[in-house]
Protein backbone atom coordinates (compact mmCIF):
# COMPACT_ATOMS: atom_id res chain seq x y z
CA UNK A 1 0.00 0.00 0.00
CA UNK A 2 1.32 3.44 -0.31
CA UNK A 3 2.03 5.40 2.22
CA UNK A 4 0.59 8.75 1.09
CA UNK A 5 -2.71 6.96 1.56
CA UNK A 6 -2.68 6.69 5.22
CA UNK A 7 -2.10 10.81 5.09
CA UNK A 8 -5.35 12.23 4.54
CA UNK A 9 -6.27 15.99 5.44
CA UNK A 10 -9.51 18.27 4.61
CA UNK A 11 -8.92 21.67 3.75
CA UNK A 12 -11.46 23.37 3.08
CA UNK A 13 -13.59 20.59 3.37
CA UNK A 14 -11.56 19.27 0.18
CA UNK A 15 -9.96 15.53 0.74
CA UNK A 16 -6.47 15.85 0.41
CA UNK A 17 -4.12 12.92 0.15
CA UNK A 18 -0.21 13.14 0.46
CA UNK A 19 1.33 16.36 -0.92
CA UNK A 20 -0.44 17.61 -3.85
CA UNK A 21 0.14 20.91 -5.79
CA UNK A 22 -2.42 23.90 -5.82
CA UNK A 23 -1.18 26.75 -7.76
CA UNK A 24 -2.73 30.01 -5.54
CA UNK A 25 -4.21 31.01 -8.69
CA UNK A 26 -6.09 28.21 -9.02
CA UNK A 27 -9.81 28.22 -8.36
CA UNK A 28 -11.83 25.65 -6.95
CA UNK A 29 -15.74 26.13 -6.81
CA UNK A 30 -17.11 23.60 -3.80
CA UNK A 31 -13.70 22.50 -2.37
CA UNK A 32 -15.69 19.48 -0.33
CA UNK A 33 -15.95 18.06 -3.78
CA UNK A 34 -12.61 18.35 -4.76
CA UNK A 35 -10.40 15.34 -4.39
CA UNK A 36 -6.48 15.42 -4.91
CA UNK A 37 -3.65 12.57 -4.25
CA UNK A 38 -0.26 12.73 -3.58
CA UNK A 39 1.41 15.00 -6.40
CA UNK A 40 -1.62 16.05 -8.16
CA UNK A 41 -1.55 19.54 -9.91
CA UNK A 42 -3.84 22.44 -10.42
CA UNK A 43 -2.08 24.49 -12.01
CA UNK A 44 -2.06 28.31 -12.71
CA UNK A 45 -5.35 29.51 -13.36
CA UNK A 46 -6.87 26.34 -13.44
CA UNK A 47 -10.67 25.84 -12.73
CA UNK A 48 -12.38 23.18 -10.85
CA UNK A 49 -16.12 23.89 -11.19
CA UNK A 50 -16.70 21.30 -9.03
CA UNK A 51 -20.68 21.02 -8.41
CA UNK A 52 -20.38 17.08 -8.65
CA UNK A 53 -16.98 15.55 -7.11
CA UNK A 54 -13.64 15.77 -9.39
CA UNK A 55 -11.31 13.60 -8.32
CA UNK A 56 -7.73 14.51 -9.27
CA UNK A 57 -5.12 11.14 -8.70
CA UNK A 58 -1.54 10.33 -7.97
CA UNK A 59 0.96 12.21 -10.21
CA UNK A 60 -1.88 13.88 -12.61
CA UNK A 61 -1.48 17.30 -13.77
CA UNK A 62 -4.16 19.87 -14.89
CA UNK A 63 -1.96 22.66 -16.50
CA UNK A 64 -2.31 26.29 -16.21
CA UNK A 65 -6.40 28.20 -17.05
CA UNK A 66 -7.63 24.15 -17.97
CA UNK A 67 -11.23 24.21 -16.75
CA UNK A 68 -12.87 21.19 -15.14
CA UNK A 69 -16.62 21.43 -15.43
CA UNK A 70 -18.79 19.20 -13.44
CA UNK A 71 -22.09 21.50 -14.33
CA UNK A 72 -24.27 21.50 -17.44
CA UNK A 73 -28.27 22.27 -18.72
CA UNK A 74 -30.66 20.02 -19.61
CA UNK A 75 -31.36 21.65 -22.84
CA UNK A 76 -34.14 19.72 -23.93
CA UNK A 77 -35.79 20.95 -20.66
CA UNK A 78 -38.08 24.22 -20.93
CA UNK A 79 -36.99 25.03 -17.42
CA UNK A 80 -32.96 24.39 -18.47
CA UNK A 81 -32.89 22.16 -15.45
CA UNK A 82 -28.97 22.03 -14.15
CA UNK A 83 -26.92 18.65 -14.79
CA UNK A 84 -24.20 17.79 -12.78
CA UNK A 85 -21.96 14.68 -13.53
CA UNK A 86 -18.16 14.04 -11.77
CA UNK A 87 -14.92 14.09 -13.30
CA UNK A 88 -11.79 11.70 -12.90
CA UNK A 89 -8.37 11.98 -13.69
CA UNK A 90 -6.57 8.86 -12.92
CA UNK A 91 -3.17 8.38 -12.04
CA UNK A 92 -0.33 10.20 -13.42
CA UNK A 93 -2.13 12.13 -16.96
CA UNK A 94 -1.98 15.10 -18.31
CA UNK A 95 -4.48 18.33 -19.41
CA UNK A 96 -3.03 20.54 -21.23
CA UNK A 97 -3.18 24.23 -21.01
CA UNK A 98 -6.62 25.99 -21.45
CA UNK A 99 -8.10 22.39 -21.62
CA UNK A 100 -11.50 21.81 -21.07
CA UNK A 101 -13.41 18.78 -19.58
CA UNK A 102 -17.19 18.84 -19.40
CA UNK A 103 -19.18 16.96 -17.18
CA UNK A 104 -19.23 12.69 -17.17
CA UNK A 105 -15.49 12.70 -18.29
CA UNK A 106 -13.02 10.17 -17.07
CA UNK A 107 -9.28 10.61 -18.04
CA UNK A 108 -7.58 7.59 -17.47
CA UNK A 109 -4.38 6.70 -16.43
CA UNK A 110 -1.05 7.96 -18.60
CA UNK A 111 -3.15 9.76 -20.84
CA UNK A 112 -2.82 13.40 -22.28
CA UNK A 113 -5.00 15.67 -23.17
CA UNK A 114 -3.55 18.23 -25.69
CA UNK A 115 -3.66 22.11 -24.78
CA UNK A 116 -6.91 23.63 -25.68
CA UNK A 117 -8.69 20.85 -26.10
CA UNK A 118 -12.51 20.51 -25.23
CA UNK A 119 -13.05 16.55 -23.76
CA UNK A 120 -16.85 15.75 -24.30
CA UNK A 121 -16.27 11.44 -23.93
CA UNK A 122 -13.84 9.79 -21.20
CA UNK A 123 -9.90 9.09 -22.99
CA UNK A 124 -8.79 5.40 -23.01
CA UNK A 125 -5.14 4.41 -20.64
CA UNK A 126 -2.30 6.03 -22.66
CA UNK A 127 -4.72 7.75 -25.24
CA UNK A 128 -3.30 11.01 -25.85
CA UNK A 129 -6.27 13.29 -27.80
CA UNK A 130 -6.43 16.97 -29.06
CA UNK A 131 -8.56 19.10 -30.87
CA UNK A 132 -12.28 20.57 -30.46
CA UNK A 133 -13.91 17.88 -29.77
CA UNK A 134 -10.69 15.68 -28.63
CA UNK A 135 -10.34 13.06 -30.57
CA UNK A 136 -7.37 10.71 -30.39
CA UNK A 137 -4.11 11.27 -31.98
CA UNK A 138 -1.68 8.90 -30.80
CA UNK A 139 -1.14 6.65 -27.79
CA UNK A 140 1.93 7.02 -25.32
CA UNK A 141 4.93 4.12 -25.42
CA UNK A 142 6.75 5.24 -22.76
CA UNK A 143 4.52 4.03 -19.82
């Protein structure tokens, strides 16, 4: 077992695990929903609308202004009735800068999301994807 699991702190009501990185910039909407491991990154700028839990895991970065977004509308709904879904991103990937991932998303482990990027489905292990929507481009070898 790792170590970093047995140290667990809330800050903010936010579950901390080990030592993570929070850039001061960084802005996180509900912080009890907010979940970070040991050497997870938010980096400059970054956003974590977090109205459903995002869940940010051992050695994953989200680079500087990326934009997590838990919250969405029911469009088809008259009364634009608010949708809220989590986000995961698994063990040691990557968001680019100015990234975004909407609501539902899952970014597995070892994957990358390209800078500016908008993620509307979850990335495979090792997927790496870019573009508006992402779409994969290439896988990564080196894990």
């Amino acid at each position: 077992m790792n170590p970093w699991r047995l140290f667990i702190l809330k800050i903010f009501g936010a579950n901390i695990s080990g030592i993570p990185f929070v850039h001061s910039t960084a802005k996180i909407e509900i912080p009890w929903h907010l979940i970070m491991m040991h050497r997870a990154c938010l980096g400059d700028r970054a956003n974590a609308y977090s109205l459903a839990k995002i869940e940010v895991h051992e050695g994953a970065t989200v680079a500087q202004e990326a934009y997590l977004c838990t919250g969405t509308h029911d469009f088809k709904s008259p009364t634009l009735q608010l949708v809220t879904e989590e986000i995961i991103v698994e063990k040691n990937a990557f968001i680019g800068a100015r990234a975004v991932i909407l609501p539902g998303v899952k970014i597995s482990e070892n994957s990358v999301v390209g800078a500016m990027s908008v993620v509307t489905k979850d990335v495979g292990n090792q997927q790496i994807v870019a573009g508006n929507p992402a779409r994969k481009i290439g896988l990564r070898t080196d894990c």
